[in-house]
Protein backbone atom coordinates (compact mmCIF):
# COMPACT_ATOMS: atom_id res chain seq x y z
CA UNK A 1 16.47 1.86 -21.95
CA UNK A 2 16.74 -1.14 -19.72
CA UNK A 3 20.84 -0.44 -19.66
CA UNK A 4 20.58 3.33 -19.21
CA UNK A 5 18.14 3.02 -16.04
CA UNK A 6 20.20 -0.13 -14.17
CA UNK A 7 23.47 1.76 -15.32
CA UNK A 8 22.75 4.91 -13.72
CA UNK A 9 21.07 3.70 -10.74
CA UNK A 10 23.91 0.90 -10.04
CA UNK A 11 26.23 4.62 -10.16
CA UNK A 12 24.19 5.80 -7.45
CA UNK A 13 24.17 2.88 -5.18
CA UNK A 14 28.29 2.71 -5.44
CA UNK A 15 28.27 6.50 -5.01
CA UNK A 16 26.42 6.06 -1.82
CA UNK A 17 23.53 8.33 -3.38
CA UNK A 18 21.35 5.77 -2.92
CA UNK A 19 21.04 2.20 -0.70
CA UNK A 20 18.95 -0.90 0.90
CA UNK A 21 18.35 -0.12 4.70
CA UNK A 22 20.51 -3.05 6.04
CA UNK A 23 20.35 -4.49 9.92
CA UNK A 24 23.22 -6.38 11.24
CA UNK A 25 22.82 -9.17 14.24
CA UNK A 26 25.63 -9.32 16.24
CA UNK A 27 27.53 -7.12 18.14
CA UNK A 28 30.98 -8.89 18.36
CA UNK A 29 34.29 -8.26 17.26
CA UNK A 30 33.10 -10.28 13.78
CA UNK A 31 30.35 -7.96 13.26
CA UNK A 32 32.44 -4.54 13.94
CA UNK A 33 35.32 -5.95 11.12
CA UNK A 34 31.99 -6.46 8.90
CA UNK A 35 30.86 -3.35 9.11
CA UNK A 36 34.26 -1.69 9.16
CA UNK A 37 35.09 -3.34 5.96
CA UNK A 38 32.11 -2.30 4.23
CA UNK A 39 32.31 1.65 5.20
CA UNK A 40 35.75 2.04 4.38
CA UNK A 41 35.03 0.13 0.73
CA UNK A 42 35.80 2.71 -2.03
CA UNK A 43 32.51 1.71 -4.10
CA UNK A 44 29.52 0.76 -2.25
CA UNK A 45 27.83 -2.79 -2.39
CA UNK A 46 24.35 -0.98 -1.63
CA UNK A 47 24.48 -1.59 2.17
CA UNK A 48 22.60 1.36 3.93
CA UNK A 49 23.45 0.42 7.78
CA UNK A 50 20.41 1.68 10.30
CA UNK A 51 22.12 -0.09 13.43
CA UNK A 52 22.84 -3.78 14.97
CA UNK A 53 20.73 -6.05 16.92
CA UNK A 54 22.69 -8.20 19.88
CA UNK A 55 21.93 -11.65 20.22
CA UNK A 56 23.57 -11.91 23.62
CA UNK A 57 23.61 -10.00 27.20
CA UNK A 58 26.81 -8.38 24.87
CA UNK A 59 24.59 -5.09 23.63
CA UNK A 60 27.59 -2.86 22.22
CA UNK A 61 30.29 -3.20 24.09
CA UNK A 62 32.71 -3.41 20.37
CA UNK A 63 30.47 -1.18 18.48
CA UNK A 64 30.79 1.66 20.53
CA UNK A 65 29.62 4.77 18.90
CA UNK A 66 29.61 3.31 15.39
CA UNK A 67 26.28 2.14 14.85
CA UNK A 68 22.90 2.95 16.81
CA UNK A 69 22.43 -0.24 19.09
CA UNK A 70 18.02 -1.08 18.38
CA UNK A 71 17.60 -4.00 20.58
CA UNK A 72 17.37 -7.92 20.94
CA UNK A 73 15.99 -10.37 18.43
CA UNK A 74 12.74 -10.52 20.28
CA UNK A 75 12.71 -7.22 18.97
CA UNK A 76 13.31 -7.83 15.13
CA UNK A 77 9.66 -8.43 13.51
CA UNK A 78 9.09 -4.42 15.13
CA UNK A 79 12.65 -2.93 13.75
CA UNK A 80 12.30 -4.38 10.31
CA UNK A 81 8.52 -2.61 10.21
CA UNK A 82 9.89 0.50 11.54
CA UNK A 83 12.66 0.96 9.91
CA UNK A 84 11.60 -0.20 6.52
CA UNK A 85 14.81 -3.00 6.91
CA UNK A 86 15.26 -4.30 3.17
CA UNK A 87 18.77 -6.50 3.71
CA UNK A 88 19.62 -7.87 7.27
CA UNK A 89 23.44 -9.65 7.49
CA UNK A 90 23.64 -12.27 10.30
CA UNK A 91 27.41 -11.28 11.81
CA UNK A 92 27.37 -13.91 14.92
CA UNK A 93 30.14 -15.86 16.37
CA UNK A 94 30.61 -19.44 15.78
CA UNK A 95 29.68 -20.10 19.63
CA UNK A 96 26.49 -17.60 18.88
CA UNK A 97 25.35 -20.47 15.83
CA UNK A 98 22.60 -22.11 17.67
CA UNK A 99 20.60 -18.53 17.53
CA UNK A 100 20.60 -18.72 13.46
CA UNK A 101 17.74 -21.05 13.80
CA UNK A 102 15.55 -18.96 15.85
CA UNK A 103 16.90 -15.57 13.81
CA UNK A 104 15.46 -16.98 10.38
CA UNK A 105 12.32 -18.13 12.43
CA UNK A 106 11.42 -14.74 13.15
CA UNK A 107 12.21 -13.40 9.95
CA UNK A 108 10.33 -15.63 8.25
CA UNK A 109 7.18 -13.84 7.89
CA UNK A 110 9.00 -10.80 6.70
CA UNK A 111 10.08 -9.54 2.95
CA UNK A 112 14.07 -8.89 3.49
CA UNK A 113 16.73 -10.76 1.95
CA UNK A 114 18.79 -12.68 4.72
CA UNK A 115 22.80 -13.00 4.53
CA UNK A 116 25.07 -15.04 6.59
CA UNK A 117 28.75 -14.48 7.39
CA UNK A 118 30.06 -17.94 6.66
CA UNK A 119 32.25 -20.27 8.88
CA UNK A 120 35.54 -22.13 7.20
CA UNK A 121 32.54 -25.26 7.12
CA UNK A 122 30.09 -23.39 4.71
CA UNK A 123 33.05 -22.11 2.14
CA UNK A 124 34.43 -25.68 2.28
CA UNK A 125 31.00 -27.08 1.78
CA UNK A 126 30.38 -25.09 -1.22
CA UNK A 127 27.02 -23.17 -0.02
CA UNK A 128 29.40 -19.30 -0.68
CA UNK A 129 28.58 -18.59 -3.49
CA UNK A 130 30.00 -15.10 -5.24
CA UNK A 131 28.34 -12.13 -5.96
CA UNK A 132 30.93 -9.26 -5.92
CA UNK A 133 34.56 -9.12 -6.40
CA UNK A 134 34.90 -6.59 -3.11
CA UNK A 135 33.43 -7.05 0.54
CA UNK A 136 32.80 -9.61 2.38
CA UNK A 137 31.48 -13.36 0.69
CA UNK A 138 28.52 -13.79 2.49
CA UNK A 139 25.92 -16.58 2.16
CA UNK A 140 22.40 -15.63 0.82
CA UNK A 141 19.15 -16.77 1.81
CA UNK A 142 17.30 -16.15 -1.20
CA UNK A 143 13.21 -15.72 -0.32
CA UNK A 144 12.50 -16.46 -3.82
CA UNK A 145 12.11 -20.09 -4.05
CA UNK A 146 11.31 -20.84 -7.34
CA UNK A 147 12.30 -19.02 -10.40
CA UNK A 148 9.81 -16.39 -10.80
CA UNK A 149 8.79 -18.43 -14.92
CA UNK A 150 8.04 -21.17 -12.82
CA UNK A 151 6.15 -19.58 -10.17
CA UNK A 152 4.21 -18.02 -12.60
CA UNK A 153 4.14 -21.38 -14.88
CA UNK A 154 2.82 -23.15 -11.56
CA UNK A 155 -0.25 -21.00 -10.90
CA UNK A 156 -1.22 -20.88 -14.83
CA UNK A 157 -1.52 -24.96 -14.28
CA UNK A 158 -3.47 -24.28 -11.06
CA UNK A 159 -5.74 -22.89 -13.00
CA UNK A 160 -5.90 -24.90 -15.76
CA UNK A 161 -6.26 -28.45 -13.94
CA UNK A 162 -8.59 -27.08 -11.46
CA UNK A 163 -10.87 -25.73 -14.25
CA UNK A 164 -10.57 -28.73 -16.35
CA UNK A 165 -11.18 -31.50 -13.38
CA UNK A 166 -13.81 -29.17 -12.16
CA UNK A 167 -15.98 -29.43 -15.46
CA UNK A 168 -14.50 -33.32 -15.97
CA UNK A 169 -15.44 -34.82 -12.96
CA UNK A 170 -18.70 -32.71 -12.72
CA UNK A 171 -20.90 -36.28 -13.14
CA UNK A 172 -18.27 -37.37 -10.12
CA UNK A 173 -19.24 -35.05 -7.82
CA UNK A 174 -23.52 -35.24 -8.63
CA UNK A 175 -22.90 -39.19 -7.49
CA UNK A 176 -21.03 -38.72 -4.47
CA UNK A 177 -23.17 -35.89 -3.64
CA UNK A 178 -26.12 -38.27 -3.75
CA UNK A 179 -24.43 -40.87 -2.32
CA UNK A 180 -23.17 -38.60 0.55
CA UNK A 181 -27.38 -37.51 1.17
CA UNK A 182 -28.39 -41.16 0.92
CA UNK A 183 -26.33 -43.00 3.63
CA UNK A 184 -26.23 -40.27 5.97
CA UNK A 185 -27.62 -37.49 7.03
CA UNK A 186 -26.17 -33.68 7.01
CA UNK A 187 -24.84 -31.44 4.24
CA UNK A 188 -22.87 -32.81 1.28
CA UNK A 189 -19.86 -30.41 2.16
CA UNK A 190 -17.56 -30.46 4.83
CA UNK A 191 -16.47 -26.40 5.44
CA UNK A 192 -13.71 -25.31 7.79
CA UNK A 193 -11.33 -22.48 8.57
CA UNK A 194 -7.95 -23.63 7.91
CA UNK A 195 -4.55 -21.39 7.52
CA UNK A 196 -2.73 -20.70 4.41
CA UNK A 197 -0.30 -18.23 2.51
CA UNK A 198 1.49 -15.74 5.25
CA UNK A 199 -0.84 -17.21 7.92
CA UNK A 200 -4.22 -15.89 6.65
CA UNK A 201 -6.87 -17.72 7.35
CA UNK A 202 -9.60 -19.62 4.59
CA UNK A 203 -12.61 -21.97 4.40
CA UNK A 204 -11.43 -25.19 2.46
CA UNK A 205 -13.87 -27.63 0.90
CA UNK A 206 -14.32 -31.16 1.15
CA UNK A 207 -17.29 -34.08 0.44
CA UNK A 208 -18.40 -34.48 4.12
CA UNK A 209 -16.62 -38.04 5.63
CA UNK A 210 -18.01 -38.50 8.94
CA UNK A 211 -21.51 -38.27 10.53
CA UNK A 212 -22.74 -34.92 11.58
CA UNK A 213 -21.75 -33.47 14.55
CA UNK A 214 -19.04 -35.90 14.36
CA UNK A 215 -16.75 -33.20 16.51
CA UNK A 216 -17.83 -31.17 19.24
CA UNK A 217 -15.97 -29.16 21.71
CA UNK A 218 -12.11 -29.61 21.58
CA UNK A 219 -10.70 -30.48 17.93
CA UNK A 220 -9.98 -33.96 16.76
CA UNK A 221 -7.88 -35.53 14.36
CA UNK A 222 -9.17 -38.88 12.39
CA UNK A 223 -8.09 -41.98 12.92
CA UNK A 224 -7.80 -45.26 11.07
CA UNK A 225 -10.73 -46.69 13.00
CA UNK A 226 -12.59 -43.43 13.65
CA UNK A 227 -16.19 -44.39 14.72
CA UNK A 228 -17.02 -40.73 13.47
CA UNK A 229 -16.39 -41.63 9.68
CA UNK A 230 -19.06 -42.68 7.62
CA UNK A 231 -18.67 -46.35 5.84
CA UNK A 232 -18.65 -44.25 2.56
CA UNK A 233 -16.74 -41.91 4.06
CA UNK A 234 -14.27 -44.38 4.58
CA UNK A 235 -14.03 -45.25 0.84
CA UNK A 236 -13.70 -41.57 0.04
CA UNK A 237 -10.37 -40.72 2.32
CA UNK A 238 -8.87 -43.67 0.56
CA UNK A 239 -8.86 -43.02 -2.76
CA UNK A 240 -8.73 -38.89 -1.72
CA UNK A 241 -12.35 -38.37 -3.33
CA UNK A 242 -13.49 -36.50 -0.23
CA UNK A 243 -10.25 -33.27 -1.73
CA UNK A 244 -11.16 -33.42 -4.94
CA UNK A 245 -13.59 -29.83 -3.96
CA UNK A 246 -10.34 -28.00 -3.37
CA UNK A 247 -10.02 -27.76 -6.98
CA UNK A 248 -12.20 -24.74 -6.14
CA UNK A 249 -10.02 -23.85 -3.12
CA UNK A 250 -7.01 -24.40 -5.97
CA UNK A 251 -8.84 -22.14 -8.63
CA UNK A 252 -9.48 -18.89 -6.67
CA UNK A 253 -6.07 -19.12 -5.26
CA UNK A 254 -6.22 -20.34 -1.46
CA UNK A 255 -4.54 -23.53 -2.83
CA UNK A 256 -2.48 -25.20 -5.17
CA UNK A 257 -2.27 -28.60 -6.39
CA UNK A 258 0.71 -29.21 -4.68
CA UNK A 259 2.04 -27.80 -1.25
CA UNK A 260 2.01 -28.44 2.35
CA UNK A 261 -1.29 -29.68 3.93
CA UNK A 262 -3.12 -26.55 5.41
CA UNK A 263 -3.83 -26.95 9.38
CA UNK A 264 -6.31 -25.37 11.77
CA UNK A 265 -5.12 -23.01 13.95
CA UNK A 266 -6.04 -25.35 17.15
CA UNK A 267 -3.18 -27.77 16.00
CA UNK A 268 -0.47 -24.96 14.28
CA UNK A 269 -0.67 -23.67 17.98
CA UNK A 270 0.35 -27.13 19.65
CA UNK A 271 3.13 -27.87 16.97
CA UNK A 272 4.89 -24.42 17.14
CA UNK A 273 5.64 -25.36 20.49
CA UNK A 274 7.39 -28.21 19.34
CA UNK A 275 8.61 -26.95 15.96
CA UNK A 276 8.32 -23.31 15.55
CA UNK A 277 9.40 -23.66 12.12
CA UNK A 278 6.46 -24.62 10.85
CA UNK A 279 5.74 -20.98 9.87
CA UNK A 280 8.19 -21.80 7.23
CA UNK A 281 5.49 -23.84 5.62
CA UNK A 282 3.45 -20.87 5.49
CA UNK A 283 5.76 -19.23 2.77
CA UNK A 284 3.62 -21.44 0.24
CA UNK A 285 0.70 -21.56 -0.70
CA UNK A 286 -1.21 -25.00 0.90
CA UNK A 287 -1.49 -27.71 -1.20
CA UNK A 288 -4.56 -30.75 -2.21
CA UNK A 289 -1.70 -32.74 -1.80
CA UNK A 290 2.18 -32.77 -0.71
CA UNK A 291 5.04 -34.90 -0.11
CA UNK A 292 4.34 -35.54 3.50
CA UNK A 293 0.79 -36.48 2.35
CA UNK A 294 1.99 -39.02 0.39
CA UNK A 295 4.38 -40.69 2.31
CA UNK A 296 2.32 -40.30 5.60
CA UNK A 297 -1.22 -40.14 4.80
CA UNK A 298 -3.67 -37.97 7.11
CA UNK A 299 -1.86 -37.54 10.84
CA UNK A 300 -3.89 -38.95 13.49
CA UNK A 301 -2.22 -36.97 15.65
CA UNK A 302 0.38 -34.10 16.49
CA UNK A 303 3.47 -36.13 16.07
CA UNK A 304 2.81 -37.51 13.12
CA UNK A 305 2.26 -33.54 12.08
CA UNK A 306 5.79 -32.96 13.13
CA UNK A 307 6.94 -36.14 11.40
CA UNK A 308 5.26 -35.03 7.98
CA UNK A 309 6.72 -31.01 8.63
CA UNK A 310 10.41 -32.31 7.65
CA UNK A 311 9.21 -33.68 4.33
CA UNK A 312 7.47 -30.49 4.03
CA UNK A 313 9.69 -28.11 4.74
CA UNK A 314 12.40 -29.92 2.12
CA UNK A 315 9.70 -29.80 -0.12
CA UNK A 316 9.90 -26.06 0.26
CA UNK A 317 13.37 -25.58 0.15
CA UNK A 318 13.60 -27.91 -2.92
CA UNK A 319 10.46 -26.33 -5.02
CA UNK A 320 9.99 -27.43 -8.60
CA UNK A 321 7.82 -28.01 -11.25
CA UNK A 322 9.57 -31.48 -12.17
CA UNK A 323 8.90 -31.88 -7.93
CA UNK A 324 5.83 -31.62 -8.52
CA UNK A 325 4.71 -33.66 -10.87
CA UNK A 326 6.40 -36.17 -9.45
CA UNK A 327 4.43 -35.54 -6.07
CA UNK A 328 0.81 -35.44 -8.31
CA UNK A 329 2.11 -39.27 -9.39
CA UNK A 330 2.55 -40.78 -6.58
CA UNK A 331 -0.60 -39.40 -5.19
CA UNK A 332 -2.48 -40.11 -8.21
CA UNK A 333 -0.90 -43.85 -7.88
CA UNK A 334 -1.87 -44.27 -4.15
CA UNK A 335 -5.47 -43.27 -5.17
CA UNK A 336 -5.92 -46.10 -7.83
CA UNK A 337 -4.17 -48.64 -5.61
CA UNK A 338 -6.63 -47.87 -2.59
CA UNK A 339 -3.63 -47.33 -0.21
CA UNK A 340 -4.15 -43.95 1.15
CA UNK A 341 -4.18 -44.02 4.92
């Protein structure tokens, strides 16, 4: 059945019965031989053109009458919701490069498969990578980053650990609690809004490390001598005790065990005017711990965010359940040596 549905529907797509709506950047010369070669193909590749977007003051001056002309990239995040844009091809000139950057940062929040023309560079560097005897190669930018077994494999042990730590260290938590309640006052959990998957906002959990009131007015990071945290509270951040309540952020799904450290909004807003793409961190879900984590501890202050966002964002780019554990290892070993910062 599975062969007589893909069969008949891969007929239609090469019949031009059926396509993807497909967006094309660029309005050169490059772009025009793109689209050229793909109208004039005997059998479809799928590729259901709706118009071009210019990335220059050059808005259709090849193009002509061929394609409608929709706008500028500022304008992309609209067109793609409008038009119901499924595949967009990137068909810049080599001098136009420095735009790919910002081009995948506005994408980034949306569902469409991205494809690059490639430069002599990219074949040579092996990133082309076949997947059709006829058109154009182009390189894909697949928005699936792990294989969808191990995606699925990744949140069954989210669940799993979360449940089973949550019921293990049960006795754990009753101490600190009491602990927390004995040498100072306020409640035993820390609560605050932090942002997660596709930028929506959640409350994240933690054993409270610093007196209360500790921050009033303008956001603060913590410090290594932060007069705000508690003596115990000090102990806690080192050996990560104060996370271990995001196993309940982990279990209903705000969190995993591993994945970039979830920000407020206060300091997302300061980095992406450094780094706009850390919205690429928001393609994940947020993690108890992460790569940056270990290697840089909690950031005392916006650069050392933008420090810890490369290690996150190849962390991203590289995602794995062997990753992974390897992450949980060296976070579990920098708890029993006392070393966390």
């Amino acid at each position: 059945m599975r062969f007589l549905i893909t069969t008949h529907t891969a007929r239609r797509i090469k019949g031009r019965k059926i396509g993807f709506p497909t967006l094309i950047i660029g309005s050169s010369q490059r772009a025009v031989n793109l689209f050229n070669e793909y109208e004039t193909e005997v059998l479809s590749q799928g590729y259901k053109f709706t118009g071009f977007v210019h990335v220059d003051h050059n808005n259709g001056k090849y193009f002509g009458s061929l394609l409608p002309h929709l706008g500028g990239l500022e304008d992309l995040p609209r067109l793609i919701d409008e038009h119901k844009i499924e595949e967009i091809i990137i068909a810049i000139e080599s001098s136009e490069h420095e735009f790919i950057g910002r081009i995948i940062n506005e994408l980034e929040d949306k569902d469409v498969i991205i494809k690059i023309i490639p430069d002599m560079y990219d074949i040579l560097a092996g990133t082309v990578k076949m997947t059709s005897i006829f058109g154009s190669p182009l390189i894909i930018i697949n928005p699936s980053l792990m294989p969808v077994w191990q995606q699925s494999l990744k949140r069954i042990i989210d669940i799993v650990v979360s449940l089973f730590f949550l019921v293990l260290l049960s006795p754990v938590y009753i101490i600190t609690a009491i602990i927390i309640k004995v040498t100072s006052r306020g409640p035993v959990f820390f609560v605050q809004e932090r942002i997660g998957l596709h930028g929506n906002p959640f409350s994240i959990y933690k054993f409270r490390s610093m007196f209360l009131g500790a921050e009033k007015g303008v956001p603060m990071l913590s410090s290594d001598n932060d007069s705000r945290i508690t003596p115990f509270g000090k102990f806690m951040r080192a050996i990560r005790l104060d996370e271990i309540p995001q196993f309940y952020n982990v279990l209903i799904g705000d969190m995993s065990l591993v994945g970039p450290r979830p920000e407020r909004q206060y300091f997302i807003d300061q980095i992406m005017q450094r780094a706009p793409h850390y919205r690429h961190l928001h393609k994940v879900r947020p993690g108890i711990t992460s790569w940056g984590q270990v290697k840089y501890g909690y950031a005392e202050n916006v650069e050392e965010m933008i420090q810890r966002l490369k290690y996150d964002i190849i962390y991203i780019e590289n995602m794995s359940l062997s990753l992974d554990f390897k992450i949980l290892f060296y976070t579990i070993k920098t708890a029993l040596q006392h070393s966390g910062k």
